[in-house]
PDB file of N, CA and C in Angstrom:
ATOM      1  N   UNK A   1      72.138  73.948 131.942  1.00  0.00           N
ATOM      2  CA  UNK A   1      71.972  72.834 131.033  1.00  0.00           C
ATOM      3  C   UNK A   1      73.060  72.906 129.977  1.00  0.00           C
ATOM      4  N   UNK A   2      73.511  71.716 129.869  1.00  0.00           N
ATOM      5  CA  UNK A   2      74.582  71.780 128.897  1.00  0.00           C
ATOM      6  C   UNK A   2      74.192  71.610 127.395  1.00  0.00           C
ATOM      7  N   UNK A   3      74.987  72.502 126.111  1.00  0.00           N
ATOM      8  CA  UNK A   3      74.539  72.897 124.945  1.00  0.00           C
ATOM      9  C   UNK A   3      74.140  71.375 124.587  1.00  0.00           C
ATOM     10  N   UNK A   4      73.210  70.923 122.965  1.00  0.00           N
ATOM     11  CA  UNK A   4      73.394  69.789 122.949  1.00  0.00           C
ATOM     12  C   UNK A   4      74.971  69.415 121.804  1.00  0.00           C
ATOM     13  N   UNK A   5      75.090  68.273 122.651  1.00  0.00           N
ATOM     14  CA  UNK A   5      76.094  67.387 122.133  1.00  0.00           C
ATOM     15  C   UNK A   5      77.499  67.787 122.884  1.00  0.00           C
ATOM     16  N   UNK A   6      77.332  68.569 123.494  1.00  0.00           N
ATOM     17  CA  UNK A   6      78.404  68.426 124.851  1.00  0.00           C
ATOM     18  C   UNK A   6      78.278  67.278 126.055  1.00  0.00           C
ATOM     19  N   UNK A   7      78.915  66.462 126.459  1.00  0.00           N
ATOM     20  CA  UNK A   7      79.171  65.920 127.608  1.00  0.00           C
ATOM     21  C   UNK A   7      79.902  66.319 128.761  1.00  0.00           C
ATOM     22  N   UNK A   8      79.609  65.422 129.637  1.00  0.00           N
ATOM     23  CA  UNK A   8      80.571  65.702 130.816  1.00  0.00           C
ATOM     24  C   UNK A   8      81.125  64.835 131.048  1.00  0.00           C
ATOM     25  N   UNK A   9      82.608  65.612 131.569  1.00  0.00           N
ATOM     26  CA  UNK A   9      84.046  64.835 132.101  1.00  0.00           C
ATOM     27  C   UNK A   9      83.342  63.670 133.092  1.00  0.00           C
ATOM     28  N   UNK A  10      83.921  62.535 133.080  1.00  0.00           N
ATOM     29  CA  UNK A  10      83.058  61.739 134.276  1.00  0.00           C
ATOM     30  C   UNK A  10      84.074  62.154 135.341  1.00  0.00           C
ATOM     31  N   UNK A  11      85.121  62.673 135.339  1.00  0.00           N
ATOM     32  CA  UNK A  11      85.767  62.510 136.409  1.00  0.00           C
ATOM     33  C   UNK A  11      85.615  63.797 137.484  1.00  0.00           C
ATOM     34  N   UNK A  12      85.254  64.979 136.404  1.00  0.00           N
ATOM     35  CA  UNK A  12      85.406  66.514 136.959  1.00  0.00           C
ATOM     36  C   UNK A  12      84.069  66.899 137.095  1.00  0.00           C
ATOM     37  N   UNK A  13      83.391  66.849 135.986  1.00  0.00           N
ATOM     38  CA  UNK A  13      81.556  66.798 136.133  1.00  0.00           C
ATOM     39  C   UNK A  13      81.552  68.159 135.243  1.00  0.00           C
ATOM     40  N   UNK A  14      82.918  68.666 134.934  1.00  0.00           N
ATOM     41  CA  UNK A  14      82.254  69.618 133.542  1.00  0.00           C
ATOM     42  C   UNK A  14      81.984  69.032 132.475  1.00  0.00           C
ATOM     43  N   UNK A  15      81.429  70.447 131.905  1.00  0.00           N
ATOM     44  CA  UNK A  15      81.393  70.227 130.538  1.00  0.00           C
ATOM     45  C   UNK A  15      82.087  70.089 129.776  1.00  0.00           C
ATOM     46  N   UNK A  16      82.434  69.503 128.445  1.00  0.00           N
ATOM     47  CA  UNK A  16      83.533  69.700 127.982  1.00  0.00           C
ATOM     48  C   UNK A  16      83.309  70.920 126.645  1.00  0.00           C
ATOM     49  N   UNK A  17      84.276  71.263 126.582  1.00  0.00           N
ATOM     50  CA  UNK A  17      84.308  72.033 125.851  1.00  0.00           C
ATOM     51  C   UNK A  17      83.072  73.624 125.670  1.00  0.00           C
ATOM     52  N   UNK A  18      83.311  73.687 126.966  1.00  0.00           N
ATOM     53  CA  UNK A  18      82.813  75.049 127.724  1.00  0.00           C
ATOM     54  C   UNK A  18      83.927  75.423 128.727  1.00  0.00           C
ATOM     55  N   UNK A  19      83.918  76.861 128.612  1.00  0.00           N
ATOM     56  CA  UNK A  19      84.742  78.085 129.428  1.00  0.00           C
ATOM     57  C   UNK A  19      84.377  77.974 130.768  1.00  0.00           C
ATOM     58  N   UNK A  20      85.121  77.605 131.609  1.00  0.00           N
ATOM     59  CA  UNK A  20      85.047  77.746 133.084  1.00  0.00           C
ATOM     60  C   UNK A  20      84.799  79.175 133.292  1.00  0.00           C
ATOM     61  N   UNK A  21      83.685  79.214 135.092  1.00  0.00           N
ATOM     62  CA  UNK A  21      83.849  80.315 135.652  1.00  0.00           C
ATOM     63  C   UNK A  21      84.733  81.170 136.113  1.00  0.00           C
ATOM     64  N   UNK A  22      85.339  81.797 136.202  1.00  0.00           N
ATOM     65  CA  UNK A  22      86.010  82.557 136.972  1.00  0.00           C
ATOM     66  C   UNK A  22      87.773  82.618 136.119  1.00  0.00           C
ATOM     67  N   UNK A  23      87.056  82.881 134.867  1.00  0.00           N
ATOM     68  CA  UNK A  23      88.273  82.939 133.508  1.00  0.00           C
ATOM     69  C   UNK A  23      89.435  81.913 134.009  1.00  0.00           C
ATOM     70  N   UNK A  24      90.683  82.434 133.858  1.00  0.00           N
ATOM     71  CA  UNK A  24      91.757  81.707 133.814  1.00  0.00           C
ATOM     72  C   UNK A  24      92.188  81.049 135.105  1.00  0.00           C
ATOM     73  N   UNK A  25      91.970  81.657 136.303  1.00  0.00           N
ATOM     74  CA  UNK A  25      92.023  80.809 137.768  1.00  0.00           C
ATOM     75  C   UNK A  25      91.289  79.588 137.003  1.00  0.00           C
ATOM     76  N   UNK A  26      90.271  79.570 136.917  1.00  0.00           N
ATOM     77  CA  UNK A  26      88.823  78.054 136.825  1.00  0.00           C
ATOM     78  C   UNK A  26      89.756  77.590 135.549  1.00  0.00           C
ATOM     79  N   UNK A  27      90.481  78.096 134.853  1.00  0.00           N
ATOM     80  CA  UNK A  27      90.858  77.283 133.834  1.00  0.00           C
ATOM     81  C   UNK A  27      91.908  76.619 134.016  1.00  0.00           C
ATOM     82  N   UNK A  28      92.775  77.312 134.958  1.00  0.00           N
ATOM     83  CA  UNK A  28      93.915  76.827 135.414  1.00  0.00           C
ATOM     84  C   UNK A  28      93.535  75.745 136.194  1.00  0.00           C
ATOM     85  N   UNK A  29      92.563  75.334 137.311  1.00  0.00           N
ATOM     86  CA  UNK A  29      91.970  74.968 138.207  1.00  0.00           C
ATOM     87  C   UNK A  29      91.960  73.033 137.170  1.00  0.00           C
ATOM     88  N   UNK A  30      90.942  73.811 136.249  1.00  0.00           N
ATOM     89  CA  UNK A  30      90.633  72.394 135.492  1.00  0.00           C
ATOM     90  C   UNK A  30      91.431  71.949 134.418  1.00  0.00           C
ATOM     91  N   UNK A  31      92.683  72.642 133.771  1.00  0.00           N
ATOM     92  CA  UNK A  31      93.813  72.069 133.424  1.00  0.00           C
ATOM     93  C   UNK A  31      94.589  70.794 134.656  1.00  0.00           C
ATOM     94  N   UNK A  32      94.874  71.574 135.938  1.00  0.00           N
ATOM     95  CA  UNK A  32      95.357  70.677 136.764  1.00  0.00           C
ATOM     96  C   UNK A  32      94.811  69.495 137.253  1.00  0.00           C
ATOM     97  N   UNK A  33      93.010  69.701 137.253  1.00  0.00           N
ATOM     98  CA  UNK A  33      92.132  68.163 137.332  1.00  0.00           C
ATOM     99  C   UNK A  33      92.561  67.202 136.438  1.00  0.00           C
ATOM    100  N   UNK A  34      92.468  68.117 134.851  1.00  0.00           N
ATOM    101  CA  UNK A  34      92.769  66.998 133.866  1.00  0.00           C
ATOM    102  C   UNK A  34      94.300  66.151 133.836  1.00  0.00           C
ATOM    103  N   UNK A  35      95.319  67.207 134.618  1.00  0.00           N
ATOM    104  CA  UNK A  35      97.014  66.773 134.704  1.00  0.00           C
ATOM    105  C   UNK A  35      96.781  65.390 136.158  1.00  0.00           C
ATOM    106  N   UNK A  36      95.640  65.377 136.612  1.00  0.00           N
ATOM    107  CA  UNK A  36      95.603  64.713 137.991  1.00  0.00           C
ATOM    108  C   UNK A  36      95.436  63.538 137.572  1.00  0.00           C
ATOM    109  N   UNK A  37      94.071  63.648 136.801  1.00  0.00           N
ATOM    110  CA  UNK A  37      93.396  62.290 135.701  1.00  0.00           C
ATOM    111  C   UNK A  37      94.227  61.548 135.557  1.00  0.00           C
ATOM    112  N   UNK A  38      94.870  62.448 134.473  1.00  0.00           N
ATOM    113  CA  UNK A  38      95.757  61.808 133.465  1.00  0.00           C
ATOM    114  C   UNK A  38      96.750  60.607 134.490  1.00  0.00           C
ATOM    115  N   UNK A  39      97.561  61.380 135.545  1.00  0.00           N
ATOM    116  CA  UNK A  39      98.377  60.631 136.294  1.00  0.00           C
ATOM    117  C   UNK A  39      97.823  59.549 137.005  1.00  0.00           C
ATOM    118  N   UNK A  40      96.306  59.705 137.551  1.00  0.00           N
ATOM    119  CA  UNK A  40      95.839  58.410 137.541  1.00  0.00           C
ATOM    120  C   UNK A  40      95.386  57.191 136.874  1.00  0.00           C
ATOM    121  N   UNK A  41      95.407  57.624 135.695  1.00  0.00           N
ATOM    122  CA  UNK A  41      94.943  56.351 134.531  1.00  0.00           C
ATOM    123  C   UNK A  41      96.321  55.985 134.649  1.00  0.00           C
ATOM    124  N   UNK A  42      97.342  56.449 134.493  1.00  0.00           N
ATOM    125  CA  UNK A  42      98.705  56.057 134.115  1.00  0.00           C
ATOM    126  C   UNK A  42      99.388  55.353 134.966  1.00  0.00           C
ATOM    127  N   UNK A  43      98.786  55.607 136.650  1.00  0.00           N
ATOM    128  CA  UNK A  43      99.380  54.928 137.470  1.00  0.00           C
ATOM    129  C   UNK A  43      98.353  53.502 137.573  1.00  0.00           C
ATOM    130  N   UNK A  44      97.272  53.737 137.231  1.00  0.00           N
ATOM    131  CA  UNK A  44      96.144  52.583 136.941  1.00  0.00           C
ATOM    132  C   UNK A  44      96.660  51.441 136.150  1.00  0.00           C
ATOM    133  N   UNK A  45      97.013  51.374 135.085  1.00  0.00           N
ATOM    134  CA  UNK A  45      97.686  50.883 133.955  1.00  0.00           C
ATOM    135  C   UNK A  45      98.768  50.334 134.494  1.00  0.00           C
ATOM    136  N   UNK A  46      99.582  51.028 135.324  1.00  0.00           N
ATOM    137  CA  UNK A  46     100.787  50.478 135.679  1.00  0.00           C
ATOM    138  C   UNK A  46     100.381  49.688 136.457  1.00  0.00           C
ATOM    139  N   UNK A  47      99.610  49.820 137.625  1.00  0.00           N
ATOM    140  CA  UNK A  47      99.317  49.005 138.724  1.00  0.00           C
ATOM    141  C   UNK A  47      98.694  47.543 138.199  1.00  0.00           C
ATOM    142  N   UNK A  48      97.737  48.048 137.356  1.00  0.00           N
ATOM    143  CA  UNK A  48      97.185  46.934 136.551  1.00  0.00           C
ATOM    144  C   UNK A  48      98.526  45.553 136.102  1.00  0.00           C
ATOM    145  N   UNK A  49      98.930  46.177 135.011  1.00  0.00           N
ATOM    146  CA  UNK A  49     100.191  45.745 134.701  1.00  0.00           C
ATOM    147  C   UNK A  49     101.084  44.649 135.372  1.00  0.00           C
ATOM    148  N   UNK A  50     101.462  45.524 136.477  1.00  0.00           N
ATOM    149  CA  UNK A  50     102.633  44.890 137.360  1.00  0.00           C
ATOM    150  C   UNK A  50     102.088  43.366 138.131  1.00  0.00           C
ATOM    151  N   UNK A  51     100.341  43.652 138.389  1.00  0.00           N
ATOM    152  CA  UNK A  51      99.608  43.080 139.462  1.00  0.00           C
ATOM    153  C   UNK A  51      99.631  41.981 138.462  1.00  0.00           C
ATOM    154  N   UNK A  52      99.486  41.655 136.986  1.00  0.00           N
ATOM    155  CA  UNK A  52      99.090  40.630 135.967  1.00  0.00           C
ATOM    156  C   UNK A  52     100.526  40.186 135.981  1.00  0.00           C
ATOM    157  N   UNK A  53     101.573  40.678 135.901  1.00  0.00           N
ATOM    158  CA  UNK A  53     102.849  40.155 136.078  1.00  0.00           C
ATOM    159  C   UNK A  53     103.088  38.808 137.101  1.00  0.00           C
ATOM    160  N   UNK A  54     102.946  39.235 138.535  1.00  0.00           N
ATOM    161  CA  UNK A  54     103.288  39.028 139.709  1.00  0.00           C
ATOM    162  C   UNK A  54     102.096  37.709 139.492  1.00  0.00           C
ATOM    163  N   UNK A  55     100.794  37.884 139.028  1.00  0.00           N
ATOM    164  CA  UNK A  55     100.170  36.547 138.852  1.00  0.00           C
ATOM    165  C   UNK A  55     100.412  36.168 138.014  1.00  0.00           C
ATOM    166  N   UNK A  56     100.966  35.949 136.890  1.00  0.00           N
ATOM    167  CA  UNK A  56     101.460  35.277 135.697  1.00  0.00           C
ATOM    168  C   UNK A  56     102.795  34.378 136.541  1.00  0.00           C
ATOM    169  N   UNK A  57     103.555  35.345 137.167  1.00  0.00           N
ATOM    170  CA  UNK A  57     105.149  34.870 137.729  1.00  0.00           C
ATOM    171  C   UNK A  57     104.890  33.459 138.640  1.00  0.00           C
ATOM    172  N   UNK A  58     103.846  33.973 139.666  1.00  0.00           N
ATOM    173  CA  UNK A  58     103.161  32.731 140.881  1.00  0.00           C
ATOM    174  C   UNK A  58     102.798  31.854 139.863  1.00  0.00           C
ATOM    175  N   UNK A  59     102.038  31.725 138.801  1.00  0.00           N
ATOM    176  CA  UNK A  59     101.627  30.570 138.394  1.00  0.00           C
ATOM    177  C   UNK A  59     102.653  29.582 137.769  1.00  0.00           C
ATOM    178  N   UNK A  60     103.667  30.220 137.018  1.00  0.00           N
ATOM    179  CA  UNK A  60     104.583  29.467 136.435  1.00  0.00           C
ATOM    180  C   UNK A  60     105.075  28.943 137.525  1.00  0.00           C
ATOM    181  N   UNK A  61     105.684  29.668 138.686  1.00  0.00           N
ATOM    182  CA  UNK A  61     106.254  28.932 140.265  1.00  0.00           C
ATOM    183  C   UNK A  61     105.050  27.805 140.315  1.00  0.00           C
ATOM    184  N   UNK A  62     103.892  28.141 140.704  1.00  0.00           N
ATOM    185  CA  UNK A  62     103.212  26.588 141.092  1.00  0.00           C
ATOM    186  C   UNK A  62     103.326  25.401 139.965  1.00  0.00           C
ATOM    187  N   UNK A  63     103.026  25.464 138.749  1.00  0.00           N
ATOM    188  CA  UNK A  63     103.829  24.956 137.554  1.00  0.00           C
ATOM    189  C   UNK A  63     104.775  23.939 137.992  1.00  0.00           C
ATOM    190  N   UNK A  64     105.754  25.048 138.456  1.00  0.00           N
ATOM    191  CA  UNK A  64     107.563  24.231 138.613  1.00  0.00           C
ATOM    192  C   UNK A  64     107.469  23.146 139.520  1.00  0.00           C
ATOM    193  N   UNK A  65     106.229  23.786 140.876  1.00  0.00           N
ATOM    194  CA  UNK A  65     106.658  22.918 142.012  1.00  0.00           C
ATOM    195  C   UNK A  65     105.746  21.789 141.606  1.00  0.00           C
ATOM    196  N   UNK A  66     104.794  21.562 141.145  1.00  0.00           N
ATOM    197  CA  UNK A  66     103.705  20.826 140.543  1.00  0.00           C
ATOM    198  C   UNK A  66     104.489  19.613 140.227  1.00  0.00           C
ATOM    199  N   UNK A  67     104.560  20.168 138.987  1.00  0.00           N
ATOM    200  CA  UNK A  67     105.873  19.188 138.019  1.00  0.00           C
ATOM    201  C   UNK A  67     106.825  18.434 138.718  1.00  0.00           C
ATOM    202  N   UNK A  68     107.176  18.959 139.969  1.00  0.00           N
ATOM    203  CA  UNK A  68     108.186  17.763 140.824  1.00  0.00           C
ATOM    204  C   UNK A  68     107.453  17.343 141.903  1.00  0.00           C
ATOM    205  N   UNK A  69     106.245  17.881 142.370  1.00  0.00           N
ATOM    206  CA  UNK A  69     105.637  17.337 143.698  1.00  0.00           C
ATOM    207  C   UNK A  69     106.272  17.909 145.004  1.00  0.00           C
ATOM    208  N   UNK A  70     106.682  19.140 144.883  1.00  0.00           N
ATOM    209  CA  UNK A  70     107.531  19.239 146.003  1.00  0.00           C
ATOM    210  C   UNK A  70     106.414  20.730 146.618  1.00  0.00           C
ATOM    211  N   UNK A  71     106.963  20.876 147.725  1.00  0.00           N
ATOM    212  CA  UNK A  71     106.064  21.733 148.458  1.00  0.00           C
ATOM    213  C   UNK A  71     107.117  23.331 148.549  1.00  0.00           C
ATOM    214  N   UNK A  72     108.418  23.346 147.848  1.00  0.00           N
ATOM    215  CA  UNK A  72     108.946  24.529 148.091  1.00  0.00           C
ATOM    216  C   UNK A  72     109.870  24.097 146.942  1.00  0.00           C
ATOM    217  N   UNK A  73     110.207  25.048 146.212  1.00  0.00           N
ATOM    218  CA  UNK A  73     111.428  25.055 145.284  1.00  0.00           C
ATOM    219  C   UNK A  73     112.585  24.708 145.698  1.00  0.00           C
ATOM    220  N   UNK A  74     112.781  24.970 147.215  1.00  0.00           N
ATOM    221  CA  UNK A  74     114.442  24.456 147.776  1.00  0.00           C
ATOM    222  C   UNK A  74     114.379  23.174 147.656  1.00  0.00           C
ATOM    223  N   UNK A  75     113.626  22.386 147.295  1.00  0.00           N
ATOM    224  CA  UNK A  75     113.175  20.786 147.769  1.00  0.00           C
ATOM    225  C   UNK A  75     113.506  20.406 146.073  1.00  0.00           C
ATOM    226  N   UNK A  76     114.022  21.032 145.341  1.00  0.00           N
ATOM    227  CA  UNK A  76     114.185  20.796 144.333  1.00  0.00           C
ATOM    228  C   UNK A  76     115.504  20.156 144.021  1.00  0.00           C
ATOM    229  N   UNK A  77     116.957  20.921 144.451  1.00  0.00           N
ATOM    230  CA  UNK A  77     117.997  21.099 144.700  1.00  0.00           C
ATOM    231  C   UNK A  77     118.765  19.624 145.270  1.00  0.00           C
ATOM    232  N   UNK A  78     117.646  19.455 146.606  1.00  0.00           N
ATOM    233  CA  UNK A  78     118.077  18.518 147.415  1.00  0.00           C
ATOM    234  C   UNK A  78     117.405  17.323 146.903  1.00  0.00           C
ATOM    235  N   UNK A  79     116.281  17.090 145.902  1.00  0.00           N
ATOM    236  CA  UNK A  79     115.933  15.888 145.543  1.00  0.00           C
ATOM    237  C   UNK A  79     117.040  15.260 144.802  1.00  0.00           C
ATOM    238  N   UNK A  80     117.689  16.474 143.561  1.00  0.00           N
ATOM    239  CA  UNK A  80     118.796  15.808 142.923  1.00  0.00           C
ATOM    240  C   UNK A  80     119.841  15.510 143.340  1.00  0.00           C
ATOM    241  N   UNK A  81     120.158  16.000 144.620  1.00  0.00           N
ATOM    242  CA  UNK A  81     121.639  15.367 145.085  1.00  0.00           C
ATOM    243  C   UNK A  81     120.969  14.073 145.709  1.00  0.00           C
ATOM    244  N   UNK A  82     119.692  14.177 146.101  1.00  0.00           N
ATOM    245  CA  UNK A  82     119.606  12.918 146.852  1.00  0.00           C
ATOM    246  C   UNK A  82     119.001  11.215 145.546  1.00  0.00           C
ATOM    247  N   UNK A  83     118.856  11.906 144.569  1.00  0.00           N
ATOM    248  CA  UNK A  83     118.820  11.012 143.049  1.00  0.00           C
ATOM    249  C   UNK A  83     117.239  10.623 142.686  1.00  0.00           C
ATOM    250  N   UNK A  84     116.735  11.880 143.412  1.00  0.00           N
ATOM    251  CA  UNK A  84     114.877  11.270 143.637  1.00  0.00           C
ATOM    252  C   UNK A  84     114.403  12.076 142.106  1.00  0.00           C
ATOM    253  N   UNK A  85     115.413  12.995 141.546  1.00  0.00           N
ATOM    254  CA  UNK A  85     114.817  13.958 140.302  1.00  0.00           C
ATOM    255  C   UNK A  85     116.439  13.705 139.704  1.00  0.00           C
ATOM    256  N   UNK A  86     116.298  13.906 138.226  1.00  0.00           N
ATOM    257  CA  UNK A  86     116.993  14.111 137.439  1.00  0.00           C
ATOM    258  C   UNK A  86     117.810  15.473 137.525  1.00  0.00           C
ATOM    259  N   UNK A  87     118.895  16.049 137.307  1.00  0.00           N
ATOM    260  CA  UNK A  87     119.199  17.043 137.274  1.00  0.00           C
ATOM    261  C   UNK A  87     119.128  17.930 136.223  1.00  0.00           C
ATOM    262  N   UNK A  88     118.426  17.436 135.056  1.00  0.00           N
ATOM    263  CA  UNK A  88     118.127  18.147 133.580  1.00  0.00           C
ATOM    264  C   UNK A  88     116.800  17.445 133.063  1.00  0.00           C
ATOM    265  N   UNK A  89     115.698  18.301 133.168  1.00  0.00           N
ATOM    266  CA  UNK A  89     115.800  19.440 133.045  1.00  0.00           C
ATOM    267  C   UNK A  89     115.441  20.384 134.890  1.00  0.00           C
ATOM    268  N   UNK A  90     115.130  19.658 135.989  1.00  0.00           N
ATOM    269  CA  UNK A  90     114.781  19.898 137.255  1.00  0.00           C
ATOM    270  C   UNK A  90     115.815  21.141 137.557  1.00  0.00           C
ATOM    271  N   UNK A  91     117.376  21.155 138.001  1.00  0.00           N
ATOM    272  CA  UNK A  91     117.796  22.208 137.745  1.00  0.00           C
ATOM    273  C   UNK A  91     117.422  23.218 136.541  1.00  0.00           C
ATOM    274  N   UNK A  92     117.474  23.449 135.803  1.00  0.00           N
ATOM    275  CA  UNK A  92     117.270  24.622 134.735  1.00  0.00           C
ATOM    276  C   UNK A  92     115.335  25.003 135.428  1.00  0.00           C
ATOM    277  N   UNK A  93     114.609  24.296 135.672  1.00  0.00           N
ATOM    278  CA  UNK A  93     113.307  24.861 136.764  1.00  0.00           C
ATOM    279  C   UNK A  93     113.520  25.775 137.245  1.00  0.00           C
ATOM    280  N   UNK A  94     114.128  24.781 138.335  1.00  0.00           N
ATOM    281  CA  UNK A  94     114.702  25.867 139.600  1.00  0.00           C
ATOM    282  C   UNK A  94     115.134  27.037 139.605  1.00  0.00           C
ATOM    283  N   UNK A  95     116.009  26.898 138.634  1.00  0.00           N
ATOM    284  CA  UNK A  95     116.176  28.408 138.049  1.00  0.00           C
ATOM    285  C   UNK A  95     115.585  29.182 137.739  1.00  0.00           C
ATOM    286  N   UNK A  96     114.217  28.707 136.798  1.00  0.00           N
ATOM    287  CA  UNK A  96     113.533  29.316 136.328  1.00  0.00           C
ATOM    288  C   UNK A  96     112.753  29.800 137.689  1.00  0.00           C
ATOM    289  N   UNK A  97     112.283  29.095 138.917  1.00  0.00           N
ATOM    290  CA  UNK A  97     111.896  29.546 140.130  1.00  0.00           C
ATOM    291  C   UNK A  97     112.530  30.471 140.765  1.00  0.00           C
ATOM    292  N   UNK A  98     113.369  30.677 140.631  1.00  0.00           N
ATOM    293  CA  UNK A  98     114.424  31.736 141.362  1.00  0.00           C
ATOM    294  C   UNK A  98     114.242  33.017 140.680  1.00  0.00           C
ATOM    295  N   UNK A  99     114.191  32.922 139.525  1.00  0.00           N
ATOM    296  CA  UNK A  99     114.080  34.100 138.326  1.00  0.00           C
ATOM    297  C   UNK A  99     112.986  34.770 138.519  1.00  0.00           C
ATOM    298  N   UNK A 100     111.845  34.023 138.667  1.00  0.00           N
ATOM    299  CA  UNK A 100     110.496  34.160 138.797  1.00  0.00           C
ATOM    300  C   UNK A 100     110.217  34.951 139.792  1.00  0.00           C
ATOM    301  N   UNK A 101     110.882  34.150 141.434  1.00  0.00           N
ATOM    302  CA  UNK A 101     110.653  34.976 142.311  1.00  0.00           C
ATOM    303  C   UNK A 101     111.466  36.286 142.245  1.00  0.00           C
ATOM    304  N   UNK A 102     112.582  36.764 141.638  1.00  0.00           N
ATOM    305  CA  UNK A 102     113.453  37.789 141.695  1.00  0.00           C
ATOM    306  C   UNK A 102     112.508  39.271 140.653  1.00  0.00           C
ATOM    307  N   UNK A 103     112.050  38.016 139.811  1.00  0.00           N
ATOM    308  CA  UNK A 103     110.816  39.090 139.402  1.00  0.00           C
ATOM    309  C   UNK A 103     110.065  39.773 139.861  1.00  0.00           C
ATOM    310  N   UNK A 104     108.887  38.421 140.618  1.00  0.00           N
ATOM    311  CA  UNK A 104     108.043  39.262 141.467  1.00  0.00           C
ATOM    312  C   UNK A 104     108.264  40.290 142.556  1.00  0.00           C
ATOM    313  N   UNK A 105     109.270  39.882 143.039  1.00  0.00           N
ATOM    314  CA  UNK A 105     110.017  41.129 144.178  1.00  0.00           C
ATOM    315  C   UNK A 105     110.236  42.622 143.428  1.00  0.00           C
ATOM    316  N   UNK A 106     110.434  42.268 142.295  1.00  0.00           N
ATOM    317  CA  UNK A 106     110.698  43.792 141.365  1.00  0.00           C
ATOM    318  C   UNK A 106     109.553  44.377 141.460  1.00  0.00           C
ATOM    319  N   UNK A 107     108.547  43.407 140.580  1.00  0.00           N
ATOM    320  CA  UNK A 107     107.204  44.054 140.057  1.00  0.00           C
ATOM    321  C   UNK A 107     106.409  44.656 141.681  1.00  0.00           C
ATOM    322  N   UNK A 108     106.637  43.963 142.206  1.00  0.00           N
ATOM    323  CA  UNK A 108     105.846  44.167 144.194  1.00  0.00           C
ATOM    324  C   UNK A 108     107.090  45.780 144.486  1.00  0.00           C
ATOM    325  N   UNK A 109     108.121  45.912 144.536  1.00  0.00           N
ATOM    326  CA  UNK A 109     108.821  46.951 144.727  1.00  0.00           C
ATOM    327  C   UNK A 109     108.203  48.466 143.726  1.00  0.00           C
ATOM    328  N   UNK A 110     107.539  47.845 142.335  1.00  0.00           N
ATOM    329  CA  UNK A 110     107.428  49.253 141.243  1.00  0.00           C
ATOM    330  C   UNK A 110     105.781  49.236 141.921  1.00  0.00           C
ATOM    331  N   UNK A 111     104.833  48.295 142.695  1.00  0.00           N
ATOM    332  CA  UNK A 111     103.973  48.342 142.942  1.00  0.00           C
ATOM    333  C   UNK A 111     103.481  49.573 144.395  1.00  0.00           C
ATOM    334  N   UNK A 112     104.662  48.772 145.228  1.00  0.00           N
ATOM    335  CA  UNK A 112     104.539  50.089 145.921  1.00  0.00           C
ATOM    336  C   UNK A 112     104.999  51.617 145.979  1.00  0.00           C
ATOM    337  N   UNK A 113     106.023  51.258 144.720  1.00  0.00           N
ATOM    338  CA  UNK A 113     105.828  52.904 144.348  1.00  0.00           C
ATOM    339  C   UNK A 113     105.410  53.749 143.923  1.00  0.00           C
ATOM    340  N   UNK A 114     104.133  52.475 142.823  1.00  0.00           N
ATOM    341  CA  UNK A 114     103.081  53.382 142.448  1.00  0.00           C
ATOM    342  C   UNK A 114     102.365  54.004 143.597  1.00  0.00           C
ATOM    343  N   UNK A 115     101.732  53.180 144.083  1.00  0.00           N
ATOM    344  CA  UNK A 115     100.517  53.201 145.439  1.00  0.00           C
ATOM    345  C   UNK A 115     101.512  54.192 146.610  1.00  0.00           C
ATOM    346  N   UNK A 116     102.465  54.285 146.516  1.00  0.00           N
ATOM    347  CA  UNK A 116     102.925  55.708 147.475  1.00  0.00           C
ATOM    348  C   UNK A 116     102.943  56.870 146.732  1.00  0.00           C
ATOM    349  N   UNK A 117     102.987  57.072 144.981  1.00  0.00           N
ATOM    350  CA  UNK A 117     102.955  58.234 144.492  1.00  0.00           C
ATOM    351  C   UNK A 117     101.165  58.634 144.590  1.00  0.00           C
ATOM    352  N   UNK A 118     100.467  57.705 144.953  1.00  0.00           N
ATOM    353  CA  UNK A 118      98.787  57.878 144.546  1.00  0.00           C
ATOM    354  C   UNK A 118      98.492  58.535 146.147  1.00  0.00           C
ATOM    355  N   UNK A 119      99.497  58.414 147.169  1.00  0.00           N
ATOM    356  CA  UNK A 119      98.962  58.677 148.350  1.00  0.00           C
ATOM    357  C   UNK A 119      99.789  60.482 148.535  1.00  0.00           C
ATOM    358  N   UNK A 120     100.784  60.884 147.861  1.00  0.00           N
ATOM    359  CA  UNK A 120     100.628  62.144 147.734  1.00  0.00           C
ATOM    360  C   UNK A 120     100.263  62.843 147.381  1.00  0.00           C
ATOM    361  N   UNK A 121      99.600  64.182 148.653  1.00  0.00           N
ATOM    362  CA  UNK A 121      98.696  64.994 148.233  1.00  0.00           C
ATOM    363  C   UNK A 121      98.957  66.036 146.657  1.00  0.00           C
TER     364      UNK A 121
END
């Protein structure tokens, strides 16, 4: 039974602030749980992060294409040469679509490098 007003780690199921069994091995043991934690909140956060990015980025893209009625951003390009959209502000969009997607490709690239550092042992 644990003293009162000690809790337990939710992640490890000790106690806190009680001496592991087996002296400094068990301490060493649960230093490295807590170094494990730690790297998972951190990669949590990130993942979190990147994932709110990548939906923030898509929405401004549906936004862009919205705003002209078009079903793909390339359809943007070719409306103005063909005189169906203005070229200001419709170009400077597009751009902004291009940007957007060059983003999300980043944030999706730091995504799977989180999720491959979480899969080594």
């Amino acid at each position: 039974m644990a003293p009162p007003g000690a809790g337990r780690d939710p992640y490890t199921g000790a106690v806190e602030g009680i001496w592991c069994r087996g002296g400094s091995e068990g301490y060493n043991q649960l230093q490295e749980l807590v170094v494990i934690r730690e790297e998972l909140e951190r990669l949590e956060a990130e993942a979190t992060l990147l994932l709110q990015r990548v939906f923030h980025y898509k929405q401004r893209q549906a936004e862009i294409l919205e705003r002209y009625g078009v079903s793909s951003a390339a359809e943007i390009p070719q409306w103005i040469k063909q005189g169906k959209l203005d070229g200001h502000p419709a170009y400077e969009d597009y751009l902004d679509w291009l940007g957007y997607q060059d983003a999300i490709q980043k944030a999706l690239g730091s995504l799977a490098a989180a999720m491959e550092q979480l899969q080594r042992p």
